[in-house]
PDB file of N, CA and C in Angstrom:
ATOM      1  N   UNK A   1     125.572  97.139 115.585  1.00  0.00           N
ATOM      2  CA  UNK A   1     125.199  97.611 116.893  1.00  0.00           C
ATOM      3  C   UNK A   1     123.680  97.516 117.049  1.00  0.00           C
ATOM      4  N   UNK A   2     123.552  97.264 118.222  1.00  0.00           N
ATOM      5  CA  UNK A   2     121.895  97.424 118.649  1.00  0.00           C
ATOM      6  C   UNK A   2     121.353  98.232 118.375  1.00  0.00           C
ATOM      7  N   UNK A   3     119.885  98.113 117.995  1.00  0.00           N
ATOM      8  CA  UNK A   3     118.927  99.224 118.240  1.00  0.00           C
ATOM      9  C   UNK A   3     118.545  99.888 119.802  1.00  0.00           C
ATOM     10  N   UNK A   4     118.313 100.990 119.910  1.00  0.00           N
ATOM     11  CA  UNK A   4     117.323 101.181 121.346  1.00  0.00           C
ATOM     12  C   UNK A   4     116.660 101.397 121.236  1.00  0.00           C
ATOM     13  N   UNK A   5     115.861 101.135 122.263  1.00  0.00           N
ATOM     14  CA  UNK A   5     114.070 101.439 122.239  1.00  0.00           C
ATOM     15  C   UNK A   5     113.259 102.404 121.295  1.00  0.00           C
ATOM     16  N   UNK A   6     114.118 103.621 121.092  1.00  0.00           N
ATOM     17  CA  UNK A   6     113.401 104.652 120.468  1.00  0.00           C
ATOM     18  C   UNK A   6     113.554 104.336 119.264  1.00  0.00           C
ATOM     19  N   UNK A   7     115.102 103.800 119.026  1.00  0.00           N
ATOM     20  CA  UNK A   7     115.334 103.936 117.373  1.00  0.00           C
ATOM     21  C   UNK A   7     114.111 102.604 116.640  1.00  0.00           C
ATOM     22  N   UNK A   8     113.944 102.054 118.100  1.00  0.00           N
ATOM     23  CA  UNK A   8     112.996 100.647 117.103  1.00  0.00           C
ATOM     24  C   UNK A   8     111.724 100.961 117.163  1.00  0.00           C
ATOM     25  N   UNK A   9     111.516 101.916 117.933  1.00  0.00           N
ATOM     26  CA  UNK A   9     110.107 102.207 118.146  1.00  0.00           C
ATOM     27  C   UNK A   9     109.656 103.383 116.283  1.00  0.00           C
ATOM     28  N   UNK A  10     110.951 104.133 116.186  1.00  0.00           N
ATOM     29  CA  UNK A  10     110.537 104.845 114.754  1.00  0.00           C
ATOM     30  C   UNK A  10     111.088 104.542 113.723  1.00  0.00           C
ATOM     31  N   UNK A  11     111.696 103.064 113.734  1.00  0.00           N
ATOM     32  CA  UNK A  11     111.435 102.032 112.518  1.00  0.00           C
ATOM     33  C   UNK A  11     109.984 101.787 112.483  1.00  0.00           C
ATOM     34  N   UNK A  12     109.646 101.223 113.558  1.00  0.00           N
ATOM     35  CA  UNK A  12     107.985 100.657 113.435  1.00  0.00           C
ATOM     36  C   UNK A  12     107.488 101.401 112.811  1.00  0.00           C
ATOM     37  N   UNK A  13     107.000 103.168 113.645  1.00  0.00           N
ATOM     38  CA  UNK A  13     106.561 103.384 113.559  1.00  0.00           C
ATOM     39  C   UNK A  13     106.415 104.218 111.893  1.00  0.00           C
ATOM     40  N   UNK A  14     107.517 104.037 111.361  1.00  0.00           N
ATOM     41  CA  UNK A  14     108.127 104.550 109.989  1.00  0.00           C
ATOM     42  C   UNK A  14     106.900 103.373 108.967  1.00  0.00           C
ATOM     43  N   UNK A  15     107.341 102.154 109.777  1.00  0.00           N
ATOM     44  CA  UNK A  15     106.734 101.315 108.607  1.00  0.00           C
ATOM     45  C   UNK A  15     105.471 101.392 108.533  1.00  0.00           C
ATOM     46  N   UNK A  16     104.604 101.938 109.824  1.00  0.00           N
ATOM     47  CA  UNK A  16     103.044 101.842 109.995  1.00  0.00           C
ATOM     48  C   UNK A  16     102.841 103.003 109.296  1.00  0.00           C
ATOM     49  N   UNK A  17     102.989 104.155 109.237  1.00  0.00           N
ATOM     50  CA  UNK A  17     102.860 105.523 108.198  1.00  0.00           C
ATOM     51  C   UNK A  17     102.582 105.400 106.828  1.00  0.00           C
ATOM     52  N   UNK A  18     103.755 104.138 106.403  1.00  0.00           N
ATOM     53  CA  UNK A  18     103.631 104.174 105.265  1.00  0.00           C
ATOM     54  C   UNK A  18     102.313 103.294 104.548  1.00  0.00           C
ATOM     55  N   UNK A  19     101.787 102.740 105.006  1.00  0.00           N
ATOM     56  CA  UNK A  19     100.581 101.938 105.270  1.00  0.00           C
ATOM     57  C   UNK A  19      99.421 102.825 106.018  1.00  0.00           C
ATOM     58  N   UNK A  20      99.340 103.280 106.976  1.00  0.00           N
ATOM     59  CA  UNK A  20      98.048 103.815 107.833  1.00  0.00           C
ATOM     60  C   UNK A  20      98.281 105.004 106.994  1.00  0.00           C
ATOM     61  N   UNK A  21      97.303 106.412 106.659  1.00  0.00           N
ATOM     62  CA  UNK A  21      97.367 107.533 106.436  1.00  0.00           C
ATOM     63  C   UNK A  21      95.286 107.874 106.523  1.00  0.00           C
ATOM     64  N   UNK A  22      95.545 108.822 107.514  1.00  0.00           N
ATOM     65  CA  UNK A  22      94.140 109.493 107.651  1.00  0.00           C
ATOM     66  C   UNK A  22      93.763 110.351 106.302  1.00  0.00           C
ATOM     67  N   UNK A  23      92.551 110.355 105.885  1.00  0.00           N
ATOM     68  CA  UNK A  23      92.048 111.158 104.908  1.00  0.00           C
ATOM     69  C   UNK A  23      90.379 111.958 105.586  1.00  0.00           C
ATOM     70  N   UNK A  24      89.798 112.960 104.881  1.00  0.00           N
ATOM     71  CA  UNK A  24      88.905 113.279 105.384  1.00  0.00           C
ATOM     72  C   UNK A  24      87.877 112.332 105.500  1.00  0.00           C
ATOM     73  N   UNK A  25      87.293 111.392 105.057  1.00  0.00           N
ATOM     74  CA  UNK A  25      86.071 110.495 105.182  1.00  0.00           C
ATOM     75  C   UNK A  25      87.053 109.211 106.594  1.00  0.00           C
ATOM     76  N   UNK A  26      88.381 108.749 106.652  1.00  0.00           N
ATOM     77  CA  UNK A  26      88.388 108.093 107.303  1.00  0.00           C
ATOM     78  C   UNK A  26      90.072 108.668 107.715  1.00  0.00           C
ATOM     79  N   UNK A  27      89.871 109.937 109.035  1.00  0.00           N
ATOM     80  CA  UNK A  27      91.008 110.094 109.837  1.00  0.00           C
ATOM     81  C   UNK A  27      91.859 109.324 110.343  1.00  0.00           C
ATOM     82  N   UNK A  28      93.025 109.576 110.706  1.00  0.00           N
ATOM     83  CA  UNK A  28      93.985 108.317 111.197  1.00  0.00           C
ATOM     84  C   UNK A  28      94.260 109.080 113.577  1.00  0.00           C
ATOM     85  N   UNK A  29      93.605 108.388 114.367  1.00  0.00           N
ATOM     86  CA  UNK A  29      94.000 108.689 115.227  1.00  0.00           C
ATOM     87  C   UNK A  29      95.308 108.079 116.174  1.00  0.00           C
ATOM     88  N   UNK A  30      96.030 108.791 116.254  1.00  0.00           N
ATOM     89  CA  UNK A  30      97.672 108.907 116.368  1.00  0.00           C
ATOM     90  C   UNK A  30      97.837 108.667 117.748  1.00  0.00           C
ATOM     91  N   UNK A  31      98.547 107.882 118.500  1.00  0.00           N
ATOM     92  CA  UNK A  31      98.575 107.951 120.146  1.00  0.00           C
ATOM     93  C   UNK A  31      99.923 108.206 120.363  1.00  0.00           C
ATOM     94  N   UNK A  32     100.544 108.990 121.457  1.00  0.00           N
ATOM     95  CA  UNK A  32     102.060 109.199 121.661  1.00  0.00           C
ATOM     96  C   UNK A  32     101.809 108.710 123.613  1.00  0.00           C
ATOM     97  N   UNK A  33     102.968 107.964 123.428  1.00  0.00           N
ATOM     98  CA  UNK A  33     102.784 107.516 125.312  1.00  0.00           C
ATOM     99  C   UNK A  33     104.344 107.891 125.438  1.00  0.00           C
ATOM    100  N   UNK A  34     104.443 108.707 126.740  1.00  0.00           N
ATOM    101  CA  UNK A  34     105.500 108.576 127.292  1.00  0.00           C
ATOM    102  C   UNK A  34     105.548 107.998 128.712  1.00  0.00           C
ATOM    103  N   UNK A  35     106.657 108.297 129.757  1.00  0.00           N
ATOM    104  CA  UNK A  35     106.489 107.622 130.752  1.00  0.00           C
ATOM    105  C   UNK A  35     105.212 108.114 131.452  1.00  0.00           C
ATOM    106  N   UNK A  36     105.077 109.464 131.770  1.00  0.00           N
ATOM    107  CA  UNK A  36     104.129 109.842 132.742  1.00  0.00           C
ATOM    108  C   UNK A  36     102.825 109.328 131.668  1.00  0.00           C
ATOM    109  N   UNK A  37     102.426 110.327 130.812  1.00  0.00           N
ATOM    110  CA  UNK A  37     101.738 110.649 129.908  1.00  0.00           C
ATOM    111  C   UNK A  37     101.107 110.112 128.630  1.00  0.00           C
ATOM    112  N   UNK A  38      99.951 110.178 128.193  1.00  0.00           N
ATOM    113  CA  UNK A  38      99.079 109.715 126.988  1.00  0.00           C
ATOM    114  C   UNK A  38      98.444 110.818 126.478  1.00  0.00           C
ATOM    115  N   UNK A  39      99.076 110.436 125.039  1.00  0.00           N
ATOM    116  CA  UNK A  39      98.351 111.666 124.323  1.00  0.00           C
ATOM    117  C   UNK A  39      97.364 110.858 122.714  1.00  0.00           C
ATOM    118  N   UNK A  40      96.450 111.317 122.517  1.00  0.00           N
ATOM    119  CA  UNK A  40      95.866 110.914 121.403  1.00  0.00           C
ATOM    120  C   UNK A  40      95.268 112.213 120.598  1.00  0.00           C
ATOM    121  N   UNK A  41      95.569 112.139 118.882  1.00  0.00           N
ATOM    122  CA  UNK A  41      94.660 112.950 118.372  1.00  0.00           C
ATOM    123  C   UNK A  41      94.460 112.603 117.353  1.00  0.00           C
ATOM    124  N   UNK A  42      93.335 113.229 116.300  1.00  0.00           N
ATOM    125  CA  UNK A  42      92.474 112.865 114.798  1.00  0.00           C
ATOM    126  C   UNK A  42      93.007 113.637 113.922  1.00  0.00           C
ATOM    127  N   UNK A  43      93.684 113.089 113.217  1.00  0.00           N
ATOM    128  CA  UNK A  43      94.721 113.737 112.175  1.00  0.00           C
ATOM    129  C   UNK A  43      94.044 113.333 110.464  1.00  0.00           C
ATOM    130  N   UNK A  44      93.488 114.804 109.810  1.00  0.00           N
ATOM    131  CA  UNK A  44      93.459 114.601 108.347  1.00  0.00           C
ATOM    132  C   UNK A  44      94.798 114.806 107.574  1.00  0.00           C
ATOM    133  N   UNK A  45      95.233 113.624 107.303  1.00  0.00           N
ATOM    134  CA  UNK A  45      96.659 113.743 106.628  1.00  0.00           C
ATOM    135  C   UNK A  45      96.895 113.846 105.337  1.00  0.00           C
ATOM    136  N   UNK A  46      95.329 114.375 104.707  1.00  0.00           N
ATOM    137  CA  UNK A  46      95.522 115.193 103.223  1.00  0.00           C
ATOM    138  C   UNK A  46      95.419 116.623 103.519  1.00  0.00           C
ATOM    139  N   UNK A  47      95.293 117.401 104.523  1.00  0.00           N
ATOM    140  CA  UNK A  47      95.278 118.613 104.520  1.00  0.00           C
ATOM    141  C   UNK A  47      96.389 118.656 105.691  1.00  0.00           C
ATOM    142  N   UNK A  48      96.623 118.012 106.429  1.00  0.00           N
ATOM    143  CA  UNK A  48      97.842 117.974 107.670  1.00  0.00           C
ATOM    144  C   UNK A  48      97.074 118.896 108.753  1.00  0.00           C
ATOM    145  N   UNK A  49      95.396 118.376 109.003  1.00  0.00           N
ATOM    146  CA  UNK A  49      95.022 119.405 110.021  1.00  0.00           C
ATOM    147  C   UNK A  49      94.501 118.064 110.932  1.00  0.00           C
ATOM    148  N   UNK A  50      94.502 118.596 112.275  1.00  0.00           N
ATOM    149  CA  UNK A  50      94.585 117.985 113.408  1.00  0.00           C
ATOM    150  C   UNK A  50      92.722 118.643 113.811  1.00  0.00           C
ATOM    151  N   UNK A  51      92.260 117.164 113.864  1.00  0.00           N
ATOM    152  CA  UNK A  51      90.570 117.524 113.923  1.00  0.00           C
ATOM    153  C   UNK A  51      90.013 117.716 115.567  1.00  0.00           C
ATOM    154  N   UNK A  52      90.690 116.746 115.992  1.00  0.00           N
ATOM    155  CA  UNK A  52      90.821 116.866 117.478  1.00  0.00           C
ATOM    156  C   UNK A  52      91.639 115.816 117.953  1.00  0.00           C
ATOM    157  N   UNK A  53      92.003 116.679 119.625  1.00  0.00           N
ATOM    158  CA  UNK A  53      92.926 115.867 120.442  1.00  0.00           C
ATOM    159  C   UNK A  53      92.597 115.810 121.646  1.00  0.00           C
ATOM    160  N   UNK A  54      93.606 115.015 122.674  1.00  0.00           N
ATOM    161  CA  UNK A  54      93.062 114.701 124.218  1.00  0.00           C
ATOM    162  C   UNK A  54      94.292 114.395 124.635  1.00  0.00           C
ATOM    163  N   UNK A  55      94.515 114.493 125.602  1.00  0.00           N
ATOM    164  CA  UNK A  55      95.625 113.634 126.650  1.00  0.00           C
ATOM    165  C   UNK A  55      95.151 113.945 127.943  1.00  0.00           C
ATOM    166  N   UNK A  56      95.997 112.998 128.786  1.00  0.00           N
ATOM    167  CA  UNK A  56      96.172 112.699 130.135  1.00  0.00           C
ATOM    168  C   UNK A  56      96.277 114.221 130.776  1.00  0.00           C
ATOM    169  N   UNK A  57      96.982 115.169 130.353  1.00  0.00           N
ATOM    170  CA  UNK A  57      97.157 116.615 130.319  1.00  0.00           C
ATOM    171  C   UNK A  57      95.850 117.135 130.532  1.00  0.00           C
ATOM    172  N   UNK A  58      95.168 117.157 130.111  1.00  0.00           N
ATOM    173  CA  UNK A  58      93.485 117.724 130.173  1.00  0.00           C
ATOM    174  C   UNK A  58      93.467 118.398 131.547  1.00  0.00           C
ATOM    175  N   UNK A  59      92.737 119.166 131.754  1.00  0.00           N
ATOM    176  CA  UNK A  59      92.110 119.694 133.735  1.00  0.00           C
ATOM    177  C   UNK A  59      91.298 118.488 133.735  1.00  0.00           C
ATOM    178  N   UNK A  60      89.785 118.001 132.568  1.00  0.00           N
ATOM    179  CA  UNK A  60      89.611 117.083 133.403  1.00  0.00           C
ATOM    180  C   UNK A  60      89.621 115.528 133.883  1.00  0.00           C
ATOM    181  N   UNK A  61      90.883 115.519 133.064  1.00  0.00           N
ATOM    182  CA  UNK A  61      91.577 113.949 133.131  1.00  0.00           C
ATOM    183  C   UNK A  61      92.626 114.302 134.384  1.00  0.00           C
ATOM    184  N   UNK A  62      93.650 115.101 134.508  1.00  0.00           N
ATOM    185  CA  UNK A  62      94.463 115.115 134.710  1.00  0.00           C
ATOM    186  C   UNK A  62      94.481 115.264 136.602  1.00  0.00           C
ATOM    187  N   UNK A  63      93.390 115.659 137.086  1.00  0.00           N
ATOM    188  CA  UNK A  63      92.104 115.769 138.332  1.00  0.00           C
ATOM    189  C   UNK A  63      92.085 114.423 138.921  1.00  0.00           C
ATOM    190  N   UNK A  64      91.935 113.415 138.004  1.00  0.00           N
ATOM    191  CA  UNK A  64      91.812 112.282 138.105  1.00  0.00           C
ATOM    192  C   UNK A  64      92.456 111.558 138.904  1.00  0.00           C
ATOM    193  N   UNK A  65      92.776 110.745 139.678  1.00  0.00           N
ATOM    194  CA  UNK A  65      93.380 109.557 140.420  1.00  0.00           C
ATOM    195  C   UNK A  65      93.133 108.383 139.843  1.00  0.00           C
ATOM    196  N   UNK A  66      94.399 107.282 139.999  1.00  0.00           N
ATOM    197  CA  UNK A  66      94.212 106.138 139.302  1.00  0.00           C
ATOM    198  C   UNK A  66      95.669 105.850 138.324  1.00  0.00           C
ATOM    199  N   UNK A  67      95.378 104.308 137.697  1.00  0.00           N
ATOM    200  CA  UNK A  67      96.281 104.063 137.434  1.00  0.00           C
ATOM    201  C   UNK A  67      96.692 104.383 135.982  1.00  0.00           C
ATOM    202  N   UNK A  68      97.728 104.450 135.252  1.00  0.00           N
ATOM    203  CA  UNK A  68      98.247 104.873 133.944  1.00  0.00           C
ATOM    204  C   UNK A  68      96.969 104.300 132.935  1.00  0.00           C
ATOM    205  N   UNK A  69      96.673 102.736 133.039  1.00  0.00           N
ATOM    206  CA  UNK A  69      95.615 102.276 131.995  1.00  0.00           C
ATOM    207  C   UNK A  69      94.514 103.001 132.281  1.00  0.00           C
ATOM    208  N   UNK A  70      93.464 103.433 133.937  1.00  0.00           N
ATOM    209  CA  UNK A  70      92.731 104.028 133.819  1.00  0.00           C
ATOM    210  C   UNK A  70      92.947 105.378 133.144  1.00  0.00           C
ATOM    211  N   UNK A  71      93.781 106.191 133.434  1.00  0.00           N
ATOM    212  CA  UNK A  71      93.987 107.182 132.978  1.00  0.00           C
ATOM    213  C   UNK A  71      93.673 107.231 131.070  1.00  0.00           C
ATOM    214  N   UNK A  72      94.590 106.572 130.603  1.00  0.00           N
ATOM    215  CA  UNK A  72      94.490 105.959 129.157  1.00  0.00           C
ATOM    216  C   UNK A  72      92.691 105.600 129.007  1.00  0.00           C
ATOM    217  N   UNK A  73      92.264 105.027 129.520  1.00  0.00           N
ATOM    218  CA  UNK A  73      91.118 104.693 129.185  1.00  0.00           C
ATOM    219  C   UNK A  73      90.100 106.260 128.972  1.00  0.00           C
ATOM    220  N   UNK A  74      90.182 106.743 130.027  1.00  0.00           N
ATOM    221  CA  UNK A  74      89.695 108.040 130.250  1.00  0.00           C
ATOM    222  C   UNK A  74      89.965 109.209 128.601  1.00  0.00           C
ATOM    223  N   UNK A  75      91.388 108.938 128.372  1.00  0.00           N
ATOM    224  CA  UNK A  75      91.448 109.901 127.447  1.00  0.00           C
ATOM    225  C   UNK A  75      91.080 109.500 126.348  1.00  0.00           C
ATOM    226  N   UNK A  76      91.320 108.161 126.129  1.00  0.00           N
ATOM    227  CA  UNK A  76      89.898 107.099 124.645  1.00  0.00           C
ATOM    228  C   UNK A  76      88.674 107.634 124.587  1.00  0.00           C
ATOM    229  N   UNK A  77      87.870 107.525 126.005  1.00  0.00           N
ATOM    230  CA  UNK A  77      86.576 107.857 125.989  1.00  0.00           C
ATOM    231  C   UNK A  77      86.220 109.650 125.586  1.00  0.00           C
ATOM    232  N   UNK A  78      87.270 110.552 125.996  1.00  0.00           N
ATOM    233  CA  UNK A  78      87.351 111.890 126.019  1.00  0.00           C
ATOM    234  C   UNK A  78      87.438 111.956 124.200  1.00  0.00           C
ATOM    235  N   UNK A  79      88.765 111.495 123.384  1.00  0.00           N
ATOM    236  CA  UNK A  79      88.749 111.442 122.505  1.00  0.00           C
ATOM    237  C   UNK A  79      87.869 111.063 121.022  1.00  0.00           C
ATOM    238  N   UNK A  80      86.984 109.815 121.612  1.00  0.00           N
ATOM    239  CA  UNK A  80      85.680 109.164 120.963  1.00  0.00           C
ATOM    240  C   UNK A  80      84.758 110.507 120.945  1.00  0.00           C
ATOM    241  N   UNK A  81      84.552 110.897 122.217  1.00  0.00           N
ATOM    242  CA  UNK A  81      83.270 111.791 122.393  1.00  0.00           C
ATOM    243  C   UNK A  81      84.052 113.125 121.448  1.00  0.00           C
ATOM    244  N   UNK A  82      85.030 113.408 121.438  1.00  0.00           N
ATOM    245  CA  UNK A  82      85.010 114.460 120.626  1.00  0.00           C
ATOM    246  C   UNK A  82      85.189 114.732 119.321  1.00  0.00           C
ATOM    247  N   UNK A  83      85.455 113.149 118.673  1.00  0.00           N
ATOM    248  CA  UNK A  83      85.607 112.968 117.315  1.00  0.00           C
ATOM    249  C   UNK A  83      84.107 113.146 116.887  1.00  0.00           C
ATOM    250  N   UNK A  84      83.108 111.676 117.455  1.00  0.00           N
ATOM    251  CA  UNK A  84      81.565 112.304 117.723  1.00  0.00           C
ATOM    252  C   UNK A  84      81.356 113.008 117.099  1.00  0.00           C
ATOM    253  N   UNK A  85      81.591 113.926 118.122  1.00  0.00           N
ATOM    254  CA  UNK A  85      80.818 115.394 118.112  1.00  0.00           C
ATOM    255  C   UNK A  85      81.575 116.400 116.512  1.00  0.00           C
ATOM    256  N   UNK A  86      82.700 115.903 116.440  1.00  0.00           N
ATOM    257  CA  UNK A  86      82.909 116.822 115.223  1.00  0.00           C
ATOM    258  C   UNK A  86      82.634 115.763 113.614  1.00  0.00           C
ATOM    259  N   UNK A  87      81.933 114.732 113.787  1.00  0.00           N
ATOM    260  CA  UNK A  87      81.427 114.390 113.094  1.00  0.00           C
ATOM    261  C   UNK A  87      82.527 113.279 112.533  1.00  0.00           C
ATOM    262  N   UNK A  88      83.223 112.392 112.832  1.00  0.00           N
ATOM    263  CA  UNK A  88      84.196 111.751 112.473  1.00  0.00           C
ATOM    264  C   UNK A  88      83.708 109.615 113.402  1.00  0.00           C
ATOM    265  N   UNK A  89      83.115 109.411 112.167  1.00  0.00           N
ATOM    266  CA  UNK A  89      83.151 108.089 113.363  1.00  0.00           C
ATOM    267  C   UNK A  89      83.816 106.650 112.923  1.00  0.00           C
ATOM    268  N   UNK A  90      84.351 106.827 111.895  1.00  0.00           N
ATOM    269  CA  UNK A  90      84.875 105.663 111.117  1.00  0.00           C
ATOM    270  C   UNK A  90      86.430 106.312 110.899  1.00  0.00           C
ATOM    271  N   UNK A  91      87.427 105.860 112.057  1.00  0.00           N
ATOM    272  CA  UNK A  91      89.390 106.222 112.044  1.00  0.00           C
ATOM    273  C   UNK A  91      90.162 104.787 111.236  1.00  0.00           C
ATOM    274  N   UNK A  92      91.326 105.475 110.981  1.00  0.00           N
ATOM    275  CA  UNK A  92      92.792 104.401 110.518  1.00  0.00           C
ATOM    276  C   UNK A  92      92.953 104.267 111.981  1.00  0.00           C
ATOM    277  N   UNK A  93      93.506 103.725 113.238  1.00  0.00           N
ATOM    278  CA  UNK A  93      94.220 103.402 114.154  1.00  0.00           C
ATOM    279  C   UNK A  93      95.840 103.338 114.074  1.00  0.00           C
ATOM    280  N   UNK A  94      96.528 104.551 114.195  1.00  0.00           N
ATOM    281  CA  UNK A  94      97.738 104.402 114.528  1.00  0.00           C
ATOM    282  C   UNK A  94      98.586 104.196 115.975  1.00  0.00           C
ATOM    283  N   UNK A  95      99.197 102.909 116.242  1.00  0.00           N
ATOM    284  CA  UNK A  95      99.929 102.931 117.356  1.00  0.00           C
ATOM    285  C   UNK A  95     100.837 103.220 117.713  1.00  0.00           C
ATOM    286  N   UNK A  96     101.618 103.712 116.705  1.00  0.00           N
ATOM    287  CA  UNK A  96     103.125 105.016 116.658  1.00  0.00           C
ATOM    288  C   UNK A  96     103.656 104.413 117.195  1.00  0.00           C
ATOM    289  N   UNK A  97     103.721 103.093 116.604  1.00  0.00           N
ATOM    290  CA  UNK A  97     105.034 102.073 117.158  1.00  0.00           C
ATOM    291  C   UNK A  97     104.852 101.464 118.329  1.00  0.00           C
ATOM    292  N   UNK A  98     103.932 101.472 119.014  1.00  0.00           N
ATOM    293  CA  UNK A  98     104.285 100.894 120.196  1.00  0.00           C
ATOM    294  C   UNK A  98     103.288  99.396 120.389  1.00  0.00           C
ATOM    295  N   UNK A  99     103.624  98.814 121.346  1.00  0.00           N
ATOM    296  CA  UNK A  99     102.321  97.318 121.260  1.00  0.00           C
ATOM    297  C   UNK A  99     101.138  97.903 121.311  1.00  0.00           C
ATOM    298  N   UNK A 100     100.856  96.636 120.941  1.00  0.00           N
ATOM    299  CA  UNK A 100      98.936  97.233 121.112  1.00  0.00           C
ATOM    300  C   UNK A 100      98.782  96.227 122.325  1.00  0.00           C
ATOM    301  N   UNK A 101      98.891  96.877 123.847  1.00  0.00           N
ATOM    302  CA  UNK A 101      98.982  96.464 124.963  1.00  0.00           C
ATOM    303  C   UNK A 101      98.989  97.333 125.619  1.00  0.00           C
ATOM    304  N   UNK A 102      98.448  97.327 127.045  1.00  0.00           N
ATOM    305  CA  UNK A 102      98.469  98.125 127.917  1.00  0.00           C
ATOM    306  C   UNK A 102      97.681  99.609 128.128  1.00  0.00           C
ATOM    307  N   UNK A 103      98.380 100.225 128.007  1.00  0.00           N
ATOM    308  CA  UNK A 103      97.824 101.682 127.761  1.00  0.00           C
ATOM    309  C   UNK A 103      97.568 101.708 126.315  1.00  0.00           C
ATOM    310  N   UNK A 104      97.813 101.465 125.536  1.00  0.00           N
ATOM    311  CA  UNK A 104      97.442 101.761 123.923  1.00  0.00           C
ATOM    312  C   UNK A 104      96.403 100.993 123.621  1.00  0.00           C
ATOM    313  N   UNK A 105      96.468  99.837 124.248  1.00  0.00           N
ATOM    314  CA  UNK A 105      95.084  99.031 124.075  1.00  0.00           C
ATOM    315  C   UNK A 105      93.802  99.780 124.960  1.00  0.00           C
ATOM    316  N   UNK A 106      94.109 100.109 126.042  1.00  0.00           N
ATOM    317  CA  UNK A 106      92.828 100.763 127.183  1.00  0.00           C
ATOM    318  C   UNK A 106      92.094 101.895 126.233  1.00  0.00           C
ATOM    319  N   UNK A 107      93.065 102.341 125.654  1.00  0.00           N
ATOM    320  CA  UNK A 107      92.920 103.635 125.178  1.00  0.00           C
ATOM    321  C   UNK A 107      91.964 103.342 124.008  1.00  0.00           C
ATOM    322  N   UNK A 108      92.387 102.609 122.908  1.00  0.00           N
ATOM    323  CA  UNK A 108      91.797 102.217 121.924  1.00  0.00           C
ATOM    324  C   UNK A 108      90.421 101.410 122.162  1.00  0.00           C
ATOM    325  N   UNK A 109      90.324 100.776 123.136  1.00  0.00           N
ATOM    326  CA  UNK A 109      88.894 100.094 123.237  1.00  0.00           C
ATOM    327  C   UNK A 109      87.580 101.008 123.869  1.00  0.00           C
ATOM    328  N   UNK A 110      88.082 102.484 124.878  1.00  0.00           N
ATOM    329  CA  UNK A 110      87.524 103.391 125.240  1.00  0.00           C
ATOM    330  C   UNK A 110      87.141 104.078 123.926  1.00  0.00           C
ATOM    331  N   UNK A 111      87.925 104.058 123.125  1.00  0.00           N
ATOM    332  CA  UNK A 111      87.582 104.904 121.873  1.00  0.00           C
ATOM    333  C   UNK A 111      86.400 104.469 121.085  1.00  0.00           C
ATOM    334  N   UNK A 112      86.692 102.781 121.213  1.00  0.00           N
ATOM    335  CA  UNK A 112      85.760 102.000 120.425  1.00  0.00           C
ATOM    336  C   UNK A 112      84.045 101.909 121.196  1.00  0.00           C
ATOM    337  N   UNK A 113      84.207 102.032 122.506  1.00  0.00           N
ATOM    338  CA  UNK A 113      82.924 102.578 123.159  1.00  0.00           C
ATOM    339  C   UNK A 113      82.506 103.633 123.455  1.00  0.00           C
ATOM    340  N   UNK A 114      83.191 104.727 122.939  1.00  0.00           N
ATOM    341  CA  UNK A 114      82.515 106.340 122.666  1.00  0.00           C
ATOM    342  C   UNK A 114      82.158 106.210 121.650  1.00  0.00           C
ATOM    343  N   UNK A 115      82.254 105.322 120.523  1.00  0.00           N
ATOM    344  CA  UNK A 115      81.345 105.288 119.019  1.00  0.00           C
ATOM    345  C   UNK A 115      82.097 105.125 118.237  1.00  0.00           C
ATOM    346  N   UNK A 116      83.379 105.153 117.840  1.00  0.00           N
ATOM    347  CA  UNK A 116      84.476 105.044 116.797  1.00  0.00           C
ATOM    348  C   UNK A 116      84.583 104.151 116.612  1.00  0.00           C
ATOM    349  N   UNK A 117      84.686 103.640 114.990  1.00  0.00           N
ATOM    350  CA  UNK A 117      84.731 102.305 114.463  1.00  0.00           C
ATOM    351  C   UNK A 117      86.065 102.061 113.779  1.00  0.00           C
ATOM    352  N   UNK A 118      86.723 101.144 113.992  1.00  0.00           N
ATOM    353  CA  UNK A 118      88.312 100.720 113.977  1.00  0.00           C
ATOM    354  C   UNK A 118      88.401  99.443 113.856  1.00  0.00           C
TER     355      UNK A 118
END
């Protein structure tokens, strides 16, 4: 029987885990997209603590008008600036299965021009 979308999306994303893993000198930032929504956060996955996060959710993303990639872009740049600031500038890039297209790409290149190196 077929796969569906989800079940192939957490094969992928099963196989990228086992390969990507954030540590304290180089975090792994995690993106989850659903239909409405983009979420990204900085995950130390030797202590399982979450350094910082962002989504589309925000007051001041969420204020916003525009389209899903702008939106995505917005929460890259939100996310960069707050890794920044907590001192994190060199991430693993996880795409939690999904292409690196569209919104996951907007997102990731905003990240890469708030200062994060990937």
């Amino acid at each position: 029987m077929a796969l569906t979308k989800t079940q192939r999306r957490q094969r992928i994303k099963n196989r990228i885990r086992k390969i990507v893993s954030g540590t304290e000198m180089q975090p792994r930032l995690s993106v989850f997209r659903s239909n409405k929504e983009i979420y990204a956060q900085i995950v130390d996955d030797v202590t399982g603590k979450t350094i910082s996060a962002a989504s589309s959710r925000d007051k001041d993303i969420s204020s916003v008008k525009g389209t899903k990639v702008d939106i995505a872009a917005l929460v890259g740049k939100s996310i960069g600036e707050k890794a920044v600031k907590a001192g994190v500038e060199k991430i693993a890039f996880d795409r939690g299965g999904y292409l690196y297209h569209g919104r996951v790409k907007s997102l990731a290149d905003a990240a890469r021009e708030a200062g994060l190196k990937f």
